[in-house]
N, C-alpha and C. Protein backbone atom coordinates (compact mmCIF):
# COMPACT_ATOMS: atom_id res chain seq x y z
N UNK A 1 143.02 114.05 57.47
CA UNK A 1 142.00 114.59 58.36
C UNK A 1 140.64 114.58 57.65
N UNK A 2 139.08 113.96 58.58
CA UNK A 2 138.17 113.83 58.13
C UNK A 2 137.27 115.13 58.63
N UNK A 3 137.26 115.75 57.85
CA UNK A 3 135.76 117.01 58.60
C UNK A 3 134.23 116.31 58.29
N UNK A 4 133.89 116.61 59.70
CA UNK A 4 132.71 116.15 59.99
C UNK A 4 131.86 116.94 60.25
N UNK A 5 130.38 117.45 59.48
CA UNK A 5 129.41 118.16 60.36
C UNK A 5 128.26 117.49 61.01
N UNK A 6 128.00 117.11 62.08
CA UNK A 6 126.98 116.98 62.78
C UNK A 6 125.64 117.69 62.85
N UNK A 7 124.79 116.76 62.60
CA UNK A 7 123.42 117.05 62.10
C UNK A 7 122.25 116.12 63.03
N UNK A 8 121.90 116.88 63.95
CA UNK A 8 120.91 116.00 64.74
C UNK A 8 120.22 116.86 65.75
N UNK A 9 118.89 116.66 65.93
CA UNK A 9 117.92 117.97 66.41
C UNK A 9 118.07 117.25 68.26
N UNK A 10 118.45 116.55 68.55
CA UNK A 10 119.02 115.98 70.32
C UNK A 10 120.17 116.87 70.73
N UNK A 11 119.98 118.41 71.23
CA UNK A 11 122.05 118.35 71.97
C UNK A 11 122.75 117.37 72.45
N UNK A 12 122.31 116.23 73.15
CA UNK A 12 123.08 115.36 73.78
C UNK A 12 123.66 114.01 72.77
N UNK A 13 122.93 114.09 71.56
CA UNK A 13 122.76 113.16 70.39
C UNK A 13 124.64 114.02 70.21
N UNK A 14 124.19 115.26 69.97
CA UNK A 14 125.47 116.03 69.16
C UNK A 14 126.51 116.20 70.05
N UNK A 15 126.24 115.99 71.27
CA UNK A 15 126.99 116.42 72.47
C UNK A 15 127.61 115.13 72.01
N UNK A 16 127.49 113.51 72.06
CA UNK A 16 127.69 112.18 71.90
C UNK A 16 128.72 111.86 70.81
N UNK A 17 128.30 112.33 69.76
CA UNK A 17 128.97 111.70 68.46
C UNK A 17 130.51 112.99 68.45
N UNK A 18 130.12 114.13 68.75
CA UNK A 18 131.30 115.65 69.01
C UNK A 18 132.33 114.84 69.87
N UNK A 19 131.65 114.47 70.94
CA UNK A 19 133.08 113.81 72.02
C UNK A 19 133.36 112.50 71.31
N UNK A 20 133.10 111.86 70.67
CA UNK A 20 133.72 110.43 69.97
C UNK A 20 134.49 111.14 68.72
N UNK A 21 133.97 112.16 67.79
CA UNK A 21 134.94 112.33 67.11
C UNK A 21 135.96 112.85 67.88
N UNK A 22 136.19 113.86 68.27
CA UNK A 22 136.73 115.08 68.50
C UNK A 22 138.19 114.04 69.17
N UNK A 23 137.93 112.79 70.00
CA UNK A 23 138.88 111.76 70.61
C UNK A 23 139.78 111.22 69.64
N UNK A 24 139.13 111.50 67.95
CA UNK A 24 140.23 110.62 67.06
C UNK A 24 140.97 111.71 66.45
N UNK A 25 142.46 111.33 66.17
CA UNK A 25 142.78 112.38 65.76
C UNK A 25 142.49 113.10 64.11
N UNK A 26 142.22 111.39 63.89
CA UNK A 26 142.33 111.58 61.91
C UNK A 26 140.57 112.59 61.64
N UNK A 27 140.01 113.00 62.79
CA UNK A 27 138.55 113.23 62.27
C UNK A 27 138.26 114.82 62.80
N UNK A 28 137.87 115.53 62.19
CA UNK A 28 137.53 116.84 63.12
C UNK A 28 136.01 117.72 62.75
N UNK A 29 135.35 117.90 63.91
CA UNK A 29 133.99 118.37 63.80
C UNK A 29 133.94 119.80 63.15
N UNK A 30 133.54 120.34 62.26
CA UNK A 30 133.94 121.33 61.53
C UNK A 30 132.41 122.43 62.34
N UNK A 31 131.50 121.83 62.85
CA UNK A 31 130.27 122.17 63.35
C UNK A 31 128.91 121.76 63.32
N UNK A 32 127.83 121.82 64.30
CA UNK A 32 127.02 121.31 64.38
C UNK A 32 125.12 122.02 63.86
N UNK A 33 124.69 121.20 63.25
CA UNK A 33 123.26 121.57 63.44
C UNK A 33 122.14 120.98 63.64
N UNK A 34 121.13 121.64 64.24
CA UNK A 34 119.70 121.27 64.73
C UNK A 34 118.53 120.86 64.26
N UNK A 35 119.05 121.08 62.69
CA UNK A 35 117.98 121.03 61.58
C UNK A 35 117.91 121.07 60.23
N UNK A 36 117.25 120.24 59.18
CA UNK A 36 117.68 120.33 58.10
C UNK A 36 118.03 121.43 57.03
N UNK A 37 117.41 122.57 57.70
CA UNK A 37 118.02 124.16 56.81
C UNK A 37 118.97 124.27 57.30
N UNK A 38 119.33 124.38 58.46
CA UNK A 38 120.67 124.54 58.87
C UNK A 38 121.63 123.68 58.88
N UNK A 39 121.49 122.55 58.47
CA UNK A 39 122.49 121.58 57.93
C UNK A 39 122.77 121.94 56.62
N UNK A 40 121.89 121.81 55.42
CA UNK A 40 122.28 122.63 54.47
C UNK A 40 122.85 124.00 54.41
N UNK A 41 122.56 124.87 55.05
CA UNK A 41 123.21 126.64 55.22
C UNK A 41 124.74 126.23 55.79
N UNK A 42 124.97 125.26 56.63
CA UNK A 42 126.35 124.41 57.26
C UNK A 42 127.02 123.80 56.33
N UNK A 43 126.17 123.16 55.92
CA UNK A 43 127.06 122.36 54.36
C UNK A 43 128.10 123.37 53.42
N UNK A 44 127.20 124.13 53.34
CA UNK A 44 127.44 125.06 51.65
C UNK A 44 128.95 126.01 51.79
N UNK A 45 128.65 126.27 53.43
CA UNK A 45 129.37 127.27 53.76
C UNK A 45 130.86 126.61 54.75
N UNK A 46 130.92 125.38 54.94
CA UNK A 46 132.17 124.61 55.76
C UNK A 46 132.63 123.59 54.77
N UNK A 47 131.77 123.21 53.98
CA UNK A 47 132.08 122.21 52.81
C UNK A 47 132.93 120.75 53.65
N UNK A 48 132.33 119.92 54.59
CA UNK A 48 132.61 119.44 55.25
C UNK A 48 132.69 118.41 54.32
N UNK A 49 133.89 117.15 54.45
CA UNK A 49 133.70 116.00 53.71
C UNK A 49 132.77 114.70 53.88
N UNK A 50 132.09 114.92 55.39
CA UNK A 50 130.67 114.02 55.35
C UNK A 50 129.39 114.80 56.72
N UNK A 51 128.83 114.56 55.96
CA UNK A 51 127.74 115.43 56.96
C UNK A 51 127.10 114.09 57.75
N UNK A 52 127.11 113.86 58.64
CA UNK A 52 126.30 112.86 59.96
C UNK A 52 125.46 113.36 59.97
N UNK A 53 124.31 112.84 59.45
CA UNK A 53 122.34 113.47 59.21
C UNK A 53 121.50 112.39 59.94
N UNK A 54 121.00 113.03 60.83
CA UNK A 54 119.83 112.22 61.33
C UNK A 54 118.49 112.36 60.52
N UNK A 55 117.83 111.43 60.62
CA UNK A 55 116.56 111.37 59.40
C UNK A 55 115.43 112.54 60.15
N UNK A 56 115.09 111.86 61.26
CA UNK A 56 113.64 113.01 61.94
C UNK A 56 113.78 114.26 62.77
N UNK A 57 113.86 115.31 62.38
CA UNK A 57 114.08 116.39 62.70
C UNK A 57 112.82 117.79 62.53
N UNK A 58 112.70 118.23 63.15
CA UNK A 58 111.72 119.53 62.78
C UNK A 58 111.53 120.72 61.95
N UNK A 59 110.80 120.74 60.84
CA UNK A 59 110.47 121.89 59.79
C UNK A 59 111.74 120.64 59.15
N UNK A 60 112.49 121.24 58.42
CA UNK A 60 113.06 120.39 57.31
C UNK A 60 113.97 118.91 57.77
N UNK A 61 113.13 117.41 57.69
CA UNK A 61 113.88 116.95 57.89
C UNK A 61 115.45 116.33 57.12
N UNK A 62 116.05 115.20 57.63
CA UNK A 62 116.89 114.71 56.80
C UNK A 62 116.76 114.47 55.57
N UNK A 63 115.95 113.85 55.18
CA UNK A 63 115.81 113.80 53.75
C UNK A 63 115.37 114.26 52.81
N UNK A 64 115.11 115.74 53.18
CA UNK A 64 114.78 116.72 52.20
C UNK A 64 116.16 117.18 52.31
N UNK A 65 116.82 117.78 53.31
CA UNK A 65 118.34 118.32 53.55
C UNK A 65 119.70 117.35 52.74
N UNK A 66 119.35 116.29 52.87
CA UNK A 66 120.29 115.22 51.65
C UNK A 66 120.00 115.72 50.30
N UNK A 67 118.74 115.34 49.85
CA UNK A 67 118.70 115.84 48.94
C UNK A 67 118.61 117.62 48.47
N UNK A 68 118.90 118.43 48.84
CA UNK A 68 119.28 119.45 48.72
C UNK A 68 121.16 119.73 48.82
N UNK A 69 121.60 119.05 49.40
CA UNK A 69 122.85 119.03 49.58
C UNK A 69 123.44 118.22 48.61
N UNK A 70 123.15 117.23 48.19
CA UNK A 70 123.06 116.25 46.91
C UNK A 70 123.27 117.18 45.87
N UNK A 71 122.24 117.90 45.29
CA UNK A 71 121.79 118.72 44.53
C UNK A 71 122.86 119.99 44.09
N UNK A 72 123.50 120.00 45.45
CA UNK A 72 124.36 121.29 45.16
C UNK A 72 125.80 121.03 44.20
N UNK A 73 125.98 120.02 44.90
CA UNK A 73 127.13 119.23 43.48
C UNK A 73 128.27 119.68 44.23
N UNK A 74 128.14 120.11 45.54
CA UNK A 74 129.48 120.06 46.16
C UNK A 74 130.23 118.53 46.20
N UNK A 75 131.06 118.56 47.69
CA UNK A 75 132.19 117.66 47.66
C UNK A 75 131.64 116.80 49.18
N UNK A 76 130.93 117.47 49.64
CA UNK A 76 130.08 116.89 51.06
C UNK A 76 129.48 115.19 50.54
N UNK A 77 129.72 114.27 51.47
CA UNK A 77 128.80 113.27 51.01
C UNK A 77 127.89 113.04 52.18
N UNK A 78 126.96 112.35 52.51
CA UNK A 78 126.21 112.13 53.45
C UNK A 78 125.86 111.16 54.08
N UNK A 79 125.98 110.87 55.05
CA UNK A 79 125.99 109.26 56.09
C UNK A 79 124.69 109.73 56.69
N UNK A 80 123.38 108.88 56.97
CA UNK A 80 122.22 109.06 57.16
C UNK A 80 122.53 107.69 58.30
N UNK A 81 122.02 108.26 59.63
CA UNK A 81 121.80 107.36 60.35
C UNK A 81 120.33 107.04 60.97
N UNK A 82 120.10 105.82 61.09
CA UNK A 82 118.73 105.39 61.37
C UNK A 82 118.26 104.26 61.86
N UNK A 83 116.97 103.62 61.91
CA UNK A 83 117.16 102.25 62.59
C UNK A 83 116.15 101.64 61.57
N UNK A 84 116.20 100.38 62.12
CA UNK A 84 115.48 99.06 61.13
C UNK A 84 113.92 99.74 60.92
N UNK A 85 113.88 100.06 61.78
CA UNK A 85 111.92 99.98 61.98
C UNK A 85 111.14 101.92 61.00
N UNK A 86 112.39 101.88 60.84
CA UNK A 86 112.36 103.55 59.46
C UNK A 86 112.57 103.37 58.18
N UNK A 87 112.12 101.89 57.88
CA UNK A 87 112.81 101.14 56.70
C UNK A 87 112.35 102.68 55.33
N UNK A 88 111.18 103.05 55.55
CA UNK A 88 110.39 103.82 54.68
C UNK A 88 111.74 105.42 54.54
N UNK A 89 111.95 105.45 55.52
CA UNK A 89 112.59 107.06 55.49
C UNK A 89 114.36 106.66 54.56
N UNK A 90 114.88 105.13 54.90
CA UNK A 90 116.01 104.48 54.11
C UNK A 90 115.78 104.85 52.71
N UNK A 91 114.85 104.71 52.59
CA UNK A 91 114.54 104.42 51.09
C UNK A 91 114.35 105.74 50.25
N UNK A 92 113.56 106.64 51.19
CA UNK A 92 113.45 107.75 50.44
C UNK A 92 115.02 108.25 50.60
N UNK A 93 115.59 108.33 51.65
CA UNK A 93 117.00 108.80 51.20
C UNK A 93 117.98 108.11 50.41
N UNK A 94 117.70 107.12 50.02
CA UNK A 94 118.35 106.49 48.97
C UNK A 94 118.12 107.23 47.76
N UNK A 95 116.92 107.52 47.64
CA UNK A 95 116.74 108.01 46.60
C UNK A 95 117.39 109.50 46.45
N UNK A 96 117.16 110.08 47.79
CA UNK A 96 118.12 111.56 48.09
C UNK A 96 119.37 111.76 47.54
N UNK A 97 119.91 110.35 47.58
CA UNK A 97 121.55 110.29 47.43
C UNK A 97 122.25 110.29 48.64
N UNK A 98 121.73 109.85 49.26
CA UNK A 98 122.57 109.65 50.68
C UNK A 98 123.97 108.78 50.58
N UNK A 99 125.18 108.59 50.80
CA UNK A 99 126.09 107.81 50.09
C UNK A 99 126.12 106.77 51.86
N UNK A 100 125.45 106.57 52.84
CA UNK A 100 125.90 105.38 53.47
C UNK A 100 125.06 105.68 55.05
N UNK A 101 124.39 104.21 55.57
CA UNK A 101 123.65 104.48 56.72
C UNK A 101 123.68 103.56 57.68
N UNK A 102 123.75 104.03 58.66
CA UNK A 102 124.15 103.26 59.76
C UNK A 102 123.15 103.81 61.00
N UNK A 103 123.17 102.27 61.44
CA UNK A 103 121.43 101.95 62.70
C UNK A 103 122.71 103.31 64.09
N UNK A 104 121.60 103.87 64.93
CA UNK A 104 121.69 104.53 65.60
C UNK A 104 122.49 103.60 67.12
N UNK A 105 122.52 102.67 67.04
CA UNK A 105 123.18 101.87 67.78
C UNK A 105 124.64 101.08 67.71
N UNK A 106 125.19 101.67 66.83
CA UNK A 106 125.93 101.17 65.77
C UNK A 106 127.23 101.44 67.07
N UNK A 107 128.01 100.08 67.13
CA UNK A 107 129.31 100.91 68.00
C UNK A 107 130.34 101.75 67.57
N UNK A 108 130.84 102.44 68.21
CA UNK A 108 131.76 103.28 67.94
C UNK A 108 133.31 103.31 66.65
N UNK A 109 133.56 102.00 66.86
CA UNK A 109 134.40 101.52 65.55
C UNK A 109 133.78 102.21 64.42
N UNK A 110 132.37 101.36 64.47
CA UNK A 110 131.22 101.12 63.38
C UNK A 110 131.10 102.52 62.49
N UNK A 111 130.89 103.73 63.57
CA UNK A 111 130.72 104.63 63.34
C UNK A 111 131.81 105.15 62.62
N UNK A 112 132.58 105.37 63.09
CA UNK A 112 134.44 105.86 62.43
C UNK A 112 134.28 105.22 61.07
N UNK A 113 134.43 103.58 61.30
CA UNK A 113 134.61 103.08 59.99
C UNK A 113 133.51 103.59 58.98
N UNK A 114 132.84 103.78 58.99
CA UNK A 114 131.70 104.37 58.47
C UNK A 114 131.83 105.52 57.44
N UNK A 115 132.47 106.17 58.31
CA UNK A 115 132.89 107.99 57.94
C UNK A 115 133.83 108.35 57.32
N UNK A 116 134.91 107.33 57.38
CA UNK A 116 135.96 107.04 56.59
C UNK A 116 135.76 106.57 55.57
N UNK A 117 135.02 105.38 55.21
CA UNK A 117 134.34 104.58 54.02
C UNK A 117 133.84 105.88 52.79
N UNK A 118 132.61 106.34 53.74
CA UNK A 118 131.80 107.54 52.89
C UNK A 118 133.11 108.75 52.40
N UNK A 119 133.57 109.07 53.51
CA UNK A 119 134.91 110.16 53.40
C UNK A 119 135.72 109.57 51.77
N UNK A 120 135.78 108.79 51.63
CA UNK A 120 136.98 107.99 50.63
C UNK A 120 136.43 108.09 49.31
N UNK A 121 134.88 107.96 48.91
CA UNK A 121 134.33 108.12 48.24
C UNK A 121 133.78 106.83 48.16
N UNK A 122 133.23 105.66 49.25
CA UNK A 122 132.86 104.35 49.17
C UNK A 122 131.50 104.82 49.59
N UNK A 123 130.77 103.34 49.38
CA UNK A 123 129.12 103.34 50.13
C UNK A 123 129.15 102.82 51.20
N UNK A 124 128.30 103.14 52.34
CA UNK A 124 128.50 102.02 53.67
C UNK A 124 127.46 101.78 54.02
N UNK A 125 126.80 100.37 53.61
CA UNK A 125 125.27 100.01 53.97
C UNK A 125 125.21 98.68 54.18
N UNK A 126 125.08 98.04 54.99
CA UNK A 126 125.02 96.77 55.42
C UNK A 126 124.19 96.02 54.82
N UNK A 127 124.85 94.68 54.24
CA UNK A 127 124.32 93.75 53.54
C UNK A 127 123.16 93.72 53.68
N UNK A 128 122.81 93.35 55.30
CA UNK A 128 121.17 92.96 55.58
C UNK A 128 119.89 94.25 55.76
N UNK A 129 121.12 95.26 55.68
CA UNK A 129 119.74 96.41 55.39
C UNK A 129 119.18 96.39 53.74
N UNK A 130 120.91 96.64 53.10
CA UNK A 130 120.35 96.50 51.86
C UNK A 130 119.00 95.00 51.30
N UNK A 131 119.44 94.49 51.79
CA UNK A 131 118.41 93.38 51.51
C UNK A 131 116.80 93.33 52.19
N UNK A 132 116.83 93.80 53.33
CA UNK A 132 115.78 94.78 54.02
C UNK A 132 114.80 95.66 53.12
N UNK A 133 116.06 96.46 52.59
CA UNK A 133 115.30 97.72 51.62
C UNK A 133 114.65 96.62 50.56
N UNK A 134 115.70 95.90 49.88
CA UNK A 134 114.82 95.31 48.35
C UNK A 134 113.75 93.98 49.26
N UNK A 135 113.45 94.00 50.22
CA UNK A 135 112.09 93.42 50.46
C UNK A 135 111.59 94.48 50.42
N UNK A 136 111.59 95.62 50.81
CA UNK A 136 110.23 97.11 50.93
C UNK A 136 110.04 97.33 49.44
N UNK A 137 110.97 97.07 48.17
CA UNK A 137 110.53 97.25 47.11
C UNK A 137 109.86 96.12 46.52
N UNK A 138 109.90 95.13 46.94
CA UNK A 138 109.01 93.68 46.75
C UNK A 138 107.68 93.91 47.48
N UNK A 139 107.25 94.77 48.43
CA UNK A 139 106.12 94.89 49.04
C UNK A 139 105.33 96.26 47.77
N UNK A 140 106.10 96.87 47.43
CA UNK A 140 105.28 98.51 46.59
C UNK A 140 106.95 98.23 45.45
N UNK A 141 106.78 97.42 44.41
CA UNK A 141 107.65 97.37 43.61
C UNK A 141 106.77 97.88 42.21
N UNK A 142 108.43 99.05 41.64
CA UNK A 142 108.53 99.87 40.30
C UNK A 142 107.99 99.17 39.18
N UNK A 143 106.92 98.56 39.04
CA UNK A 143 107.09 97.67 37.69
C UNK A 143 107.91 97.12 36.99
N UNK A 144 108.41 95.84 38.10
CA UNK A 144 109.69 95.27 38.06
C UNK A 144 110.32 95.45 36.10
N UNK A 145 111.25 95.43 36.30
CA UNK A 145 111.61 95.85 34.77
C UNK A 145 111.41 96.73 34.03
N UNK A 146 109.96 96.58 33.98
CA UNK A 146 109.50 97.91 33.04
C UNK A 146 109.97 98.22 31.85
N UNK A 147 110.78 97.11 30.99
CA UNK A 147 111.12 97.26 30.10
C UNK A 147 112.32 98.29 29.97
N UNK A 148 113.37 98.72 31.26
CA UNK A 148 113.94 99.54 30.75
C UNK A 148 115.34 98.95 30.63
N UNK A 149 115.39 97.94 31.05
CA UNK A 149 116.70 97.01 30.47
C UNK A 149 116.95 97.48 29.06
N UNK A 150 116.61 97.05 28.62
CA UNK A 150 116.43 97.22 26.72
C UNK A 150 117.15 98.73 26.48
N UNK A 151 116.09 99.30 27.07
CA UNK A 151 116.43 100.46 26.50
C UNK A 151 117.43 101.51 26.64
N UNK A 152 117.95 101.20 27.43
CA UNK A 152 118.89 102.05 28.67
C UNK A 152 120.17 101.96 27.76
N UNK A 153 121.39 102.67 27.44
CA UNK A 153 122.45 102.66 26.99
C UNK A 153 123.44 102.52 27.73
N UNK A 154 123.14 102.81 29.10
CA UNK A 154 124.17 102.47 29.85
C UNK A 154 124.13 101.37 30.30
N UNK A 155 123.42 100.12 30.03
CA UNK A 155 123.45 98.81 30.11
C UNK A 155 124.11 98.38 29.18
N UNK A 156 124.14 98.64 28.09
CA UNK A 156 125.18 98.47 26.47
C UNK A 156 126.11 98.46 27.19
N UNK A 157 126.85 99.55 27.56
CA UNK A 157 128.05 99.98 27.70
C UNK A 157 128.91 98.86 28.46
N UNK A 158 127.99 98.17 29.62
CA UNK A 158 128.61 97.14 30.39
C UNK A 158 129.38 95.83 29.93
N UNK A 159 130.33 95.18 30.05
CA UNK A 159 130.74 93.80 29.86
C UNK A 159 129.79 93.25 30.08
N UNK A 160 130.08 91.83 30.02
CA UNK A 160 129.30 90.62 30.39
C UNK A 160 129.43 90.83 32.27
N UNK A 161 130.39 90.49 32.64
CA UNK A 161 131.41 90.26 33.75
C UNK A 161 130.75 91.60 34.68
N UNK A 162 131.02 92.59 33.88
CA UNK A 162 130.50 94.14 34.42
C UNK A 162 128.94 93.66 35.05
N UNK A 163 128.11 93.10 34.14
CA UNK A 163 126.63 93.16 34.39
C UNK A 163 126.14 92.22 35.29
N UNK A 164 127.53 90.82 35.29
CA UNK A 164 127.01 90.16 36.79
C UNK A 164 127.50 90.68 37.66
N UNK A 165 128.96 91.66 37.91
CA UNK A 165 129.00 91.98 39.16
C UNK A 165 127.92 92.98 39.68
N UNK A 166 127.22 93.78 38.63
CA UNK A 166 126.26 94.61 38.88
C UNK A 166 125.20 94.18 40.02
N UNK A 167 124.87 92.92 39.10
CA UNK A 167 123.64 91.73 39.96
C UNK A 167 123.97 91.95 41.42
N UNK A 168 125.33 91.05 41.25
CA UNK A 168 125.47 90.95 42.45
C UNK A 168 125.78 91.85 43.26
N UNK A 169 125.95 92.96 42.93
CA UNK A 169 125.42 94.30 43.95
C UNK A 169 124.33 95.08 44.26
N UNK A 170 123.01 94.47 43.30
CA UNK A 170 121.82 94.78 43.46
C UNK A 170 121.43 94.21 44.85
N UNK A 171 122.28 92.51 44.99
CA UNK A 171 121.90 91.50 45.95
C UNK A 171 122.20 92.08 47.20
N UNK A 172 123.06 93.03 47.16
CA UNK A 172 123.87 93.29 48.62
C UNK A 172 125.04 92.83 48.78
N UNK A 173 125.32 92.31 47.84
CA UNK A 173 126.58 91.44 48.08
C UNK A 173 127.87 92.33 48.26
N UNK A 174 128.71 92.01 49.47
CA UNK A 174 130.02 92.58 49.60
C UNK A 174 130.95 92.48 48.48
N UNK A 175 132.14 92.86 48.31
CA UNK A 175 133.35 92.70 47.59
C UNK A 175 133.93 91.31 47.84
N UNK A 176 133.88 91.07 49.36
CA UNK A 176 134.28 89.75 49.64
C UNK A 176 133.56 88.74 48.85
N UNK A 177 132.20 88.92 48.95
CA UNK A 177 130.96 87.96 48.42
C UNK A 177 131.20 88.08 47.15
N UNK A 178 131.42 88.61 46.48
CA UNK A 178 131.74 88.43 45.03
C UNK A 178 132.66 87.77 44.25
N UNK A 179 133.85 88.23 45.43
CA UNK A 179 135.49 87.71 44.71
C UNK A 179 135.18 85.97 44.73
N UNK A 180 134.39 85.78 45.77
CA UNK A 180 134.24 84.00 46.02
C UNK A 180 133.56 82.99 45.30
N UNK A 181 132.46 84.12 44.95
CA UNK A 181 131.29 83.67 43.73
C UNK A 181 132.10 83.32 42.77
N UNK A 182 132.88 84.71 42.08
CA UNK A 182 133.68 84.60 41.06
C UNK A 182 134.75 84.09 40.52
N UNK A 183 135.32 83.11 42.03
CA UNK A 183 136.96 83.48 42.17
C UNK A 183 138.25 84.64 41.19
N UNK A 184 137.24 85.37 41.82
CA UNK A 184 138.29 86.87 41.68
C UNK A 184 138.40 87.63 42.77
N UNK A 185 139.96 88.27 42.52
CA UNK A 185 140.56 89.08 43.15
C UNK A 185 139.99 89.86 44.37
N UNK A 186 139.77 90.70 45.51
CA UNK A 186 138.79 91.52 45.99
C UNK A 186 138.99 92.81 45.60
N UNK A 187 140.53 93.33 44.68
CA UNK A 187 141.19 93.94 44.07
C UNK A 187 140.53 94.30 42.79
N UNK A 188 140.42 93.07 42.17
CA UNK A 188 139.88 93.16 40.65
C UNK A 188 138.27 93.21 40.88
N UNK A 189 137.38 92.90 41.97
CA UNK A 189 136.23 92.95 42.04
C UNK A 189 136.00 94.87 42.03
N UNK A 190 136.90 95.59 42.98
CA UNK A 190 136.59 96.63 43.33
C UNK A 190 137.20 97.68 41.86
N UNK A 191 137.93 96.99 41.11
CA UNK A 191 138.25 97.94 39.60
C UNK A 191 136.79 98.10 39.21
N UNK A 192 136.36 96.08 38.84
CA UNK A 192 135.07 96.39 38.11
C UNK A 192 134.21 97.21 39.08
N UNK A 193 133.94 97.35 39.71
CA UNK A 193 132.77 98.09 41.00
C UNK A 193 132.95 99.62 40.11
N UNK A 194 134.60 99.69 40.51
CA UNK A 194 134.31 101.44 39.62
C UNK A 194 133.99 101.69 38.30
N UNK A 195 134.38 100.81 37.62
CA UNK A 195 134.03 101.05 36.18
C UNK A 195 132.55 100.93 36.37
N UNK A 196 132.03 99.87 36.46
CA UNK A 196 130.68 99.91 36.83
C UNK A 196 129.65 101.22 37.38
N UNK A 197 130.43 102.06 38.09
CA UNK A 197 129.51 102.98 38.78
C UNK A 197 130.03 104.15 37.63
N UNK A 198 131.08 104.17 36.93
CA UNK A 198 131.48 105.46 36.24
C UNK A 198 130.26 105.43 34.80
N UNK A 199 130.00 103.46 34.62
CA UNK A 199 129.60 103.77 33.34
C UNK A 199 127.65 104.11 33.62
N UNK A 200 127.28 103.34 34.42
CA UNK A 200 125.69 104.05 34.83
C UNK A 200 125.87 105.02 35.67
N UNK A 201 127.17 105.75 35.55
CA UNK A 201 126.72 107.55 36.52
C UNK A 201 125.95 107.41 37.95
N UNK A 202 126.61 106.24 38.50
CA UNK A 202 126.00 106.19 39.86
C UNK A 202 127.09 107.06 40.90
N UNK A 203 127.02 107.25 41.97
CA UNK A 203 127.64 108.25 42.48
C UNK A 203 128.66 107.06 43.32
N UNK A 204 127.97 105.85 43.91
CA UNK A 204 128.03 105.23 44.76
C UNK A 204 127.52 103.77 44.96
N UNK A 205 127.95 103.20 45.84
CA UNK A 205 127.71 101.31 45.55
C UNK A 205 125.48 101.36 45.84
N UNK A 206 125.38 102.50 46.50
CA UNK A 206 124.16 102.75 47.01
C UNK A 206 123.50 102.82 45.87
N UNK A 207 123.73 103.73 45.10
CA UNK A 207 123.29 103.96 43.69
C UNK A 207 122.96 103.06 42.96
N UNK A 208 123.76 102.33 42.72
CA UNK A 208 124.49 101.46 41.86
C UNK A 208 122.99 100.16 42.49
N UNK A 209 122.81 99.71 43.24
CA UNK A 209 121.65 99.03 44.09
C UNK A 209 120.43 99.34 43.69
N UNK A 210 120.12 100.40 43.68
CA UNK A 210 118.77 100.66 43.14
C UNK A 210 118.59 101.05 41.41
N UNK A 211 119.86 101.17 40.78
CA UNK A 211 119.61 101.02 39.51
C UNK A 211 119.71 99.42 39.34
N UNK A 212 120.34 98.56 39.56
CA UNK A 212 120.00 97.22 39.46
C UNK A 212 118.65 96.57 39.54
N UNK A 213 118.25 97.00 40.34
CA UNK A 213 116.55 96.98 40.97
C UNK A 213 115.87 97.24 39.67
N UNK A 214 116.01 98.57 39.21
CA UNK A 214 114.91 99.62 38.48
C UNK A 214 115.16 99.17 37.30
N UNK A 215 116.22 98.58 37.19
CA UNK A 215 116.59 98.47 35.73
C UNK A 215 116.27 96.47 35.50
N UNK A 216 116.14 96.14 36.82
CA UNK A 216 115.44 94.62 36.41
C UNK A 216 116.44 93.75 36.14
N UNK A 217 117.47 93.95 36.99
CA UNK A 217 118.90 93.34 37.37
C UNK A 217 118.79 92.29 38.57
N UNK A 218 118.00 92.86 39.52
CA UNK A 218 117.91 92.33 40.37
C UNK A 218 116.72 91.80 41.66
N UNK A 219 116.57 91.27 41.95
CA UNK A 219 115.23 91.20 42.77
C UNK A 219 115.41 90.61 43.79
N UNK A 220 114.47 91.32 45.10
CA UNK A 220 114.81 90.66 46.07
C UNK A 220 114.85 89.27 46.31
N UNK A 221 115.13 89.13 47.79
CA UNK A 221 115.50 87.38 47.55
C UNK A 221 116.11 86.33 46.96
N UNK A 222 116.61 86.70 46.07
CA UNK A 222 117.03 86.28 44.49
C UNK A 222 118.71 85.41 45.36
N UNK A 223 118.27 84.11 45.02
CA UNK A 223 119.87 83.47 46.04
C UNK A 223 121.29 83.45 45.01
């Protein structure tokens, strides 16, 4: 069983996603809120295993409420839903720690599969957003590198093998997309994936994306 709290300032938004869970059996709405304090005050106190956060909301939005919920070091992870044209609000919740986001149009499968993914302890972000986002960091980019390759210890720590599958998750690249590159396993792709995220302390494949970036692993476009 997946507990779900619903987070979205629309009743009919919450009214929507309540009747789609509430229909599966493996998923159950633990409760709903209107706003980002009260998604957090909901969090702390139901300890739900994924909170459904909408980004624009009134007085505290989503991505101050991620990252506050982030912060708490509970067991909650957070699915941020949104659309293409909010590329700016993606990003700051990336940085929140949001663990997976999905466009507001997304069908119903989409959604489940989604919640389950994040629920499991996976990331769920679509190739072409992720690649979306690392064009917005090619438009206002960190001082690509910045020299912190070098310096970083948790780049030491990596294999060879470790540091291209890294790449290739900076790229967006699926598990599938990798095993093919590599001809390896989708099995043995997803060992290295974890070792990978245990040894740079990323939480998540999301994570794991923008330290590639920051750390000058990866760059957009990059074929």
């Amino acid at each position: 069983m997946t507990t779900v709290l619903v987070v979205d300032d629309q009743p009919l938004q919450r009214y929507g996603f309540r009747m789609l869970l509430d229909s599966i059996p493996e998923t159950e709405v633990l409760g709903e809120a209107a706003h980002g304090a009260e998604a957090v005050r909901m969090t702390a106190e139901l300890r739900p295993d994924v909170v459904l956060m909408d980004v624009r909301m009134p007085g505290m939005d989503g991505i101050e409420a991620t990252r506050r919920i982030v912060a708490a070091g509970d067991r909650s992870r957070v699915l941020v839903l949104t659309t293409f044209d909010l590329d700016e609000y993606v990003h700051a919740a990336l940085r929140a720690g949001a663990s997976g986001f999905l466009l507001k149009d997304a069908r119903p499968e989409e959604l489940l599969a989604g919640i389950r993914a994040v629920a499991a302890g996976d990331a769920i972000i679509a190739p072409a957003l992720t690649r979306r986002l690392l064009d917005e960091f090619t438009r206002h980019p960190p001082a690509y590198g910045a020299g912190r390759s070098a310096a970083d210890p948790r780049l030491d720590a990596l294999t060879g093998r470790e540091r291209e599958i890294l790449v290739a998750v900076g790229r967006g690249w699926t598990n599938g997309e990798i095993a093919a590159h590599f001809v390896l396993a989708e099995s043995t792709v997803k060992t290295h994936v974890g070792r990978i995220l245990a040894k740079i302390g990323a939480r998540d494949r999301v994570q794991a994306v923008i330290f590639a970036y920051d750390h000058g692993l990866a760059r957009p476009n990059t074929p």
